[in-house]
N, C-alpha and C. Protein backbone atom coordinates (compact mmCIF):
# COMPACT_ATOMS: atom_id res chain seq x y z
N UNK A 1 91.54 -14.00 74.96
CA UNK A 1 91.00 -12.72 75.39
C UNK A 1 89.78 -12.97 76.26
N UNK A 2 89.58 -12.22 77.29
CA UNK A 2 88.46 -12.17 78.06
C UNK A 2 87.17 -11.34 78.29
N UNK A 3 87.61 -10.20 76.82
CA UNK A 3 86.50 -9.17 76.59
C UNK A 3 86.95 -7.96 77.14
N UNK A 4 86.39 -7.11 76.81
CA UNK A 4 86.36 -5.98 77.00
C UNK A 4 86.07 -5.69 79.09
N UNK A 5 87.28 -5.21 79.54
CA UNK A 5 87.20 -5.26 80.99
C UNK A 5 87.55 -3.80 81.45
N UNK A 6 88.27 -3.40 80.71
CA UNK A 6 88.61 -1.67 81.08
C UNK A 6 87.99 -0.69 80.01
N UNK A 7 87.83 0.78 80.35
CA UNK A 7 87.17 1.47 79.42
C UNK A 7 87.45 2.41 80.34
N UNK A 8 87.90 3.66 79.15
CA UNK A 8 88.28 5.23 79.92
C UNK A 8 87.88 5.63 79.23
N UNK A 9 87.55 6.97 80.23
CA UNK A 9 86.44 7.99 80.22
C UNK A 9 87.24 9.52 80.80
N UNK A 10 87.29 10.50 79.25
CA UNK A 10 87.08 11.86 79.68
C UNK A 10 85.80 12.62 80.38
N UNK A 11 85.82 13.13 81.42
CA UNK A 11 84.87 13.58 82.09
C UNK A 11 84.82 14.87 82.79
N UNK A 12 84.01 15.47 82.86
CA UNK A 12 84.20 17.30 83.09
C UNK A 12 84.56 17.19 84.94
N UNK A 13 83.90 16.52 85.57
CA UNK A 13 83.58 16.83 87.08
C UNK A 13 83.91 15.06 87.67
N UNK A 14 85.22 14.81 88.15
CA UNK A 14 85.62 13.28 88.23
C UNK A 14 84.78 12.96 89.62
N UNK A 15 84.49 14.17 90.43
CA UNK A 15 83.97 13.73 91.76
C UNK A 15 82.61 13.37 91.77
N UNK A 16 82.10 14.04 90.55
CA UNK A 16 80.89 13.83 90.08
C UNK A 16 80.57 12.51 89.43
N UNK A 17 81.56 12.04 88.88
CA UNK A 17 81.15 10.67 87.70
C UNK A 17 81.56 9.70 88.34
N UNK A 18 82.31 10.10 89.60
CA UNK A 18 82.87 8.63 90.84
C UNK A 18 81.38 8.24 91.70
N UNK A 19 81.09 9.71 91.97
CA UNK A 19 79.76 9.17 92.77
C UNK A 19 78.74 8.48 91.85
N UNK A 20 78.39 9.10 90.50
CA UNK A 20 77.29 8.48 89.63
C UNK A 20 77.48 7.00 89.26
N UNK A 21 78.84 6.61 88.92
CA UNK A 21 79.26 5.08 88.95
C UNK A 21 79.03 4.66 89.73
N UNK A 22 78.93 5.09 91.10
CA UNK A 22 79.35 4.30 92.68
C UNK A 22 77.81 4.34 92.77
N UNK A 23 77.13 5.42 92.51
CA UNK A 23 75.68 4.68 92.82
C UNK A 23 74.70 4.24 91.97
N UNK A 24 74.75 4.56 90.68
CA UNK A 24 74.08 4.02 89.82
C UNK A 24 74.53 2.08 89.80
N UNK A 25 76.00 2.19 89.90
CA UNK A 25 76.25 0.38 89.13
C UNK A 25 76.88 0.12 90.21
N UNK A 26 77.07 0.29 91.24
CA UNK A 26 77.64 -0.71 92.48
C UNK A 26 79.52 -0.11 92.32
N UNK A 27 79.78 0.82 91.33
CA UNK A 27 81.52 0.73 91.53
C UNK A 27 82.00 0.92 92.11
N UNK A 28 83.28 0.68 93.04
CA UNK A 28 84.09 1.06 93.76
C UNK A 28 85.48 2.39 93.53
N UNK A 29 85.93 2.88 94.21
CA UNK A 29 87.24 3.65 93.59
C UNK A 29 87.50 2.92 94.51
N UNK A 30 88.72 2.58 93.61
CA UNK A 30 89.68 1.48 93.57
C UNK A 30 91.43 2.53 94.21
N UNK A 31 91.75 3.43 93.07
CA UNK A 31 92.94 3.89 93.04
C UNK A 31 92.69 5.56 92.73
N UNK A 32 92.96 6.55 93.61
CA UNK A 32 92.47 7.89 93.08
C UNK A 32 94.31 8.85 93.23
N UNK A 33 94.78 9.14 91.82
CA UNK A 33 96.74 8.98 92.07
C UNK A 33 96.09 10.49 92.36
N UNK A 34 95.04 11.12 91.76
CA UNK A 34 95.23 12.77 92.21
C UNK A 34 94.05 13.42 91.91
N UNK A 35 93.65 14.54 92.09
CA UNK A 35 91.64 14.93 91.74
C UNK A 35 91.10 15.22 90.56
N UNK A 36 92.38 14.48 89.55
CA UNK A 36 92.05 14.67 88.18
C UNK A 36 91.55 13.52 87.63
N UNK A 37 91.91 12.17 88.47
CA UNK A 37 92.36 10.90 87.53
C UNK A 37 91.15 9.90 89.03
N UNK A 38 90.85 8.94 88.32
CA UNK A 38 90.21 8.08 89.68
C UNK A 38 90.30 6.56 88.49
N UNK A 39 90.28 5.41 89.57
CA UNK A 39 90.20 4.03 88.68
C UNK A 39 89.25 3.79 90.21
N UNK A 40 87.95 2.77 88.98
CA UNK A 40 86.43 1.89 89.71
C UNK A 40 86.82 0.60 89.28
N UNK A 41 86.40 0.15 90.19
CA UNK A 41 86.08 -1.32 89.79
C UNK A 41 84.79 -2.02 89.91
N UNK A 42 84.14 -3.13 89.54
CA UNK A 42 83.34 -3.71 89.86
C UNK A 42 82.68 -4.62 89.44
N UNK A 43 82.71 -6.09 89.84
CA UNK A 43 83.16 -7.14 89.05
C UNK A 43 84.21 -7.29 89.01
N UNK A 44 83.90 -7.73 87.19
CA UNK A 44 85.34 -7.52 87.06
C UNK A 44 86.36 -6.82 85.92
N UNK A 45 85.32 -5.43 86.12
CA UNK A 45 85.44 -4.58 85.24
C UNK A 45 86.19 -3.06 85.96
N UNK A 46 87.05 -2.15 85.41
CA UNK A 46 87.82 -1.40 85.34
C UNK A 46 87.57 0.17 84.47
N UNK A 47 86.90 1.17 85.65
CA UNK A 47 86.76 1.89 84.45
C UNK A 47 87.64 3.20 85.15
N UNK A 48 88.25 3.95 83.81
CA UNK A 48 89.08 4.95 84.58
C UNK A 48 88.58 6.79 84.43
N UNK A 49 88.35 7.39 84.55
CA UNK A 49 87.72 8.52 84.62
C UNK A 49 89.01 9.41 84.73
N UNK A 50 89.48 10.37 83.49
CA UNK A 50 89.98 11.42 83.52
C UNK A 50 89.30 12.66 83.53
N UNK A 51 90.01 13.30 84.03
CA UNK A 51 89.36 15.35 83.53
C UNK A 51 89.83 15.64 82.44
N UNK A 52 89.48 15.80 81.71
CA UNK A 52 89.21 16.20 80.32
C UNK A 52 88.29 17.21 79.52
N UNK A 53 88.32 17.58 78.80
CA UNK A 53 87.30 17.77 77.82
C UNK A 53 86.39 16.96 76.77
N UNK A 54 85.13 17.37 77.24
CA UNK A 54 84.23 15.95 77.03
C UNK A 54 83.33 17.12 76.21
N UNK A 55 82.91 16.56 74.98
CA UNK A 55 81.70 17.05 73.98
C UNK A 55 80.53 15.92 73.63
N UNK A 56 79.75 15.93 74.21
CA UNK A 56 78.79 15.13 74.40
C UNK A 56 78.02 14.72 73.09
N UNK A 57 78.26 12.95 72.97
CA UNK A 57 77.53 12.50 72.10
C UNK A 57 79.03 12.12 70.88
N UNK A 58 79.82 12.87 70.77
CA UNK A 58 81.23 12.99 69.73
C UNK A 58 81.98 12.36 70.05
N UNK A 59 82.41 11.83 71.16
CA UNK A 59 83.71 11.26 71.47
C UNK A 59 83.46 9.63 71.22
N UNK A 60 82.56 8.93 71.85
CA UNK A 60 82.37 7.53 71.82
C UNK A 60 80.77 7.37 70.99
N UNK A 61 80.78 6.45 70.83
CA UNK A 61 78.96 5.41 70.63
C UNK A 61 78.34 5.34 72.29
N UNK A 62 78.93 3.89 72.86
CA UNK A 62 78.16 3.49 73.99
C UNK A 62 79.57 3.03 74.73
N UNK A 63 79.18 2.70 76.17
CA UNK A 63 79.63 1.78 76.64
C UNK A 63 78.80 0.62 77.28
N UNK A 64 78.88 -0.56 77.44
CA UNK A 64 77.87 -1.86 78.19
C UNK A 64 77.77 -2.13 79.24
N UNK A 65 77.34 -2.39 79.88
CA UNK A 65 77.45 -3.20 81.23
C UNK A 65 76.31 -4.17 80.54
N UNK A 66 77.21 -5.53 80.84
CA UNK A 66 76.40 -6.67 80.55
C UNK A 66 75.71 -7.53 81.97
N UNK A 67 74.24 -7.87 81.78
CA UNK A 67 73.63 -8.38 82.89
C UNK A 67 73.61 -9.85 82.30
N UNK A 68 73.20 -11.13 83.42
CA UNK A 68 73.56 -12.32 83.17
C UNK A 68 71.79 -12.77 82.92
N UNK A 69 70.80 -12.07 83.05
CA UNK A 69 69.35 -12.40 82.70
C UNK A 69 68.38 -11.39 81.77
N UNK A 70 67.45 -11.65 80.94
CA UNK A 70 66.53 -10.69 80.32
C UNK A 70 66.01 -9.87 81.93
N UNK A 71 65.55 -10.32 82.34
CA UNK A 71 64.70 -9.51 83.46
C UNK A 71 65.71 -8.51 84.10
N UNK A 72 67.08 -9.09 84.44
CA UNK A 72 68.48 -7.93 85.40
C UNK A 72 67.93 -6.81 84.77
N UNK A 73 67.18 -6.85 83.35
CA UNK A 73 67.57 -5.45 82.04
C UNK A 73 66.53 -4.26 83.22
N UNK A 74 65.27 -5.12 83.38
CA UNK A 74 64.22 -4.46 83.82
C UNK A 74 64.70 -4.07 85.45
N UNK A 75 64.93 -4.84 86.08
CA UNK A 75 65.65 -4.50 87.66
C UNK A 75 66.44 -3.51 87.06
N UNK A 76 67.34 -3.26 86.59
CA UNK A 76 68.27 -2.47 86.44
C UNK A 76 67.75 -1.07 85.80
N UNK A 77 66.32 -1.09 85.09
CA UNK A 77 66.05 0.09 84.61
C UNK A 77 65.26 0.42 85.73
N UNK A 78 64.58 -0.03 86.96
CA UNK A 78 63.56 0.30 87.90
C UNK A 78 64.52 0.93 88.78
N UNK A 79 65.83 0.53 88.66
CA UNK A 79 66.71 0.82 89.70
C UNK A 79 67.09 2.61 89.49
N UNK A 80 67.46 2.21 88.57
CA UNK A 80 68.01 3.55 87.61
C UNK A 80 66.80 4.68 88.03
N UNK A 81 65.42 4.08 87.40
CA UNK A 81 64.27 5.58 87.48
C UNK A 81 64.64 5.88 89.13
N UNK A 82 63.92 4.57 89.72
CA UNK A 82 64.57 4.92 91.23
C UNK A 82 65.54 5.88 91.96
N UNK A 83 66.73 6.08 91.28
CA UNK A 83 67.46 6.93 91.68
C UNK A 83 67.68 8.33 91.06
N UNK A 84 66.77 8.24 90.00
CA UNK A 84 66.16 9.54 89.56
C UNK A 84 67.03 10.01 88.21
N UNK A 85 67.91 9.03 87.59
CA UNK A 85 68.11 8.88 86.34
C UNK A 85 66.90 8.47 84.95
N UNK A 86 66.67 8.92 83.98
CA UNK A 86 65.51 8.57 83.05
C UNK A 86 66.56 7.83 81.50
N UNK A 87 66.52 6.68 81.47
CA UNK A 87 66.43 5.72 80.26
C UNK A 87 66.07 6.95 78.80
N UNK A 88 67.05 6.79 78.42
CA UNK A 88 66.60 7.21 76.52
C UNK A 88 65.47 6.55 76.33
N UNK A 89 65.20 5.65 76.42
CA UNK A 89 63.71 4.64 76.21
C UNK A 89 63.38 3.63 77.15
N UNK A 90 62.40 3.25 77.11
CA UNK A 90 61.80 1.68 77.75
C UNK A 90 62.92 0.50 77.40
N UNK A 91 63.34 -0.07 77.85
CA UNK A 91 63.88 -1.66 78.23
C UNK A 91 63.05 -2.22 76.65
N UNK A 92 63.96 -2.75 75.45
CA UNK A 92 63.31 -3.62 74.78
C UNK A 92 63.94 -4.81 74.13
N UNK A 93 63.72 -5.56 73.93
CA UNK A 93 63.91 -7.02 73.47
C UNK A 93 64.20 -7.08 71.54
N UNK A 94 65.65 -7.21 71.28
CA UNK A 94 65.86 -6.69 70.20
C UNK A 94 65.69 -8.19 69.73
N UNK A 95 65.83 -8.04 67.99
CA UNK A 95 65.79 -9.44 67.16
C UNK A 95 66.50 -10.21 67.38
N UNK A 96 67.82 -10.25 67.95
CA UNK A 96 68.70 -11.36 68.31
C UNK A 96 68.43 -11.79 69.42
N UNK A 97 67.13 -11.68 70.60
CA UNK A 97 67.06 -12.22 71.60
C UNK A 97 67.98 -11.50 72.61
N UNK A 98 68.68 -10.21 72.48
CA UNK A 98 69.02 -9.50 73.36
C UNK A 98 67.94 -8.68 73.95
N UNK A 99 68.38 -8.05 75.35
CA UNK A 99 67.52 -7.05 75.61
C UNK A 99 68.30 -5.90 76.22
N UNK A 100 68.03 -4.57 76.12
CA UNK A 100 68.25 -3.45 76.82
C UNK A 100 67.86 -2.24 76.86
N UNK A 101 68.70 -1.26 77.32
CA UNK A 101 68.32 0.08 77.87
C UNK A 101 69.49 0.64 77.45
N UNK A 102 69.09 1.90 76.80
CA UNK A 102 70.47 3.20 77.27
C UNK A 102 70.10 4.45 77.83
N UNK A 103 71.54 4.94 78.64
CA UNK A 103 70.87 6.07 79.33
C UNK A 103 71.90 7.14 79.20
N UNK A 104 72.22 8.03 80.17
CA UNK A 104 73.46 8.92 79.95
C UNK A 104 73.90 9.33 81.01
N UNK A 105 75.28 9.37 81.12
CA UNK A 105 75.88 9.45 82.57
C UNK A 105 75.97 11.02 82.71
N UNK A 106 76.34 11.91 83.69
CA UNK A 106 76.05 13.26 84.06
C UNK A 106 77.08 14.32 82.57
N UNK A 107 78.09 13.05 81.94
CA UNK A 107 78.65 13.89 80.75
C UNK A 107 78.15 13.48 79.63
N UNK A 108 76.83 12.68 79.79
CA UNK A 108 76.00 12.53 77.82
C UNK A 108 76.66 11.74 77.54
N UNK A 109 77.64 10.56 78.09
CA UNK A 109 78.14 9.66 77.57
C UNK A 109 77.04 8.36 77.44
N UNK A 110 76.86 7.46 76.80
CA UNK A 110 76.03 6.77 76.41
C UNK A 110 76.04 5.69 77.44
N UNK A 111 75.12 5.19 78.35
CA UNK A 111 75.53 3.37 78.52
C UNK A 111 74.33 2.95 78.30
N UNK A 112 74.98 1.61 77.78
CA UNK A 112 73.82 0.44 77.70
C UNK A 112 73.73 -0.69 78.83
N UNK A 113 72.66 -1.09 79.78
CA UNK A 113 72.38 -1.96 80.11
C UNK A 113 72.01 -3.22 79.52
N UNK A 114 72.53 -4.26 79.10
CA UNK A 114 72.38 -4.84 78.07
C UNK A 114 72.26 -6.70 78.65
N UNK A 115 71.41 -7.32 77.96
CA UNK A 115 71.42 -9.15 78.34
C UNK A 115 71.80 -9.37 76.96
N UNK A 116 72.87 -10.47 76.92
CA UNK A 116 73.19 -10.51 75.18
C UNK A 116 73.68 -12.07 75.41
N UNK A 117 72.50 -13.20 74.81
CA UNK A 117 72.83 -14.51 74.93
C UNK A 117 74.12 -15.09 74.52
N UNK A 118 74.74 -14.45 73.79
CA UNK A 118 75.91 -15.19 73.70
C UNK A 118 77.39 -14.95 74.89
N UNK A 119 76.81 -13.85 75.52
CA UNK A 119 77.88 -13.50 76.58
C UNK A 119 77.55 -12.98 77.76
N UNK A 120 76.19 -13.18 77.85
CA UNK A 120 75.56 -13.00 79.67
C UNK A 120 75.48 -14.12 80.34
């Protein structure tokens, strides 16, 4: 296994959560079959965005995006205020020598920016 590489997502407004991927984390649309459905890529990760009904906070925990340094955590949260997204909290350095951030995409879905030594 190579980890976790795809992850779908119910989402109220897909034109909305294509652009917030595409500029918050670098994603691409990849494959869009119709204005309900879109597939991103980036890396080498896969995420698919349906229209759905989305209740914020109920459906999932988090999703990750893993960075390959402690510091990416902090670039990546300067980036984020930058574009006028606000972090649930400050960037912090947990007991296992991980570090991160979570924030919320335009449907309250959770992500974590995350450095995690055993797989960054």
């Amino acid at each position: 296994m190579h980890g976790l590489r795809h992850v779908a997502l119910y989402v109220s407004d897909v034109d909305r959560s294509v652009a917030f991927y595409g500029d918050v984390f670098g994603m691409q649309e990849e494959w869009r079959p119709d204005r309900d459905n879109a597939y991103l890529t980036g890396g080498s990760d896969n995420l698919a965005l349906h229209k759905g009904e989305v209740e914020s906070g109920k459906t999932m925990d988090h999703i990750g995006f893993v960075v390959p340094k402690p510091d990416d955590v902090d670039a990546w949260e300067r980036r984020i205020r930058d574009l006028g997204h606000d972090p649930d909290a400050p960037a912090r350095t947990h007991r296992d020598g991980a570090r991160s951030f979570y924030m919320k995409d335009p449907d309250g879905h959770t992500i974590q920016v995350l450095y995690h030594p055993p797989i960054s």
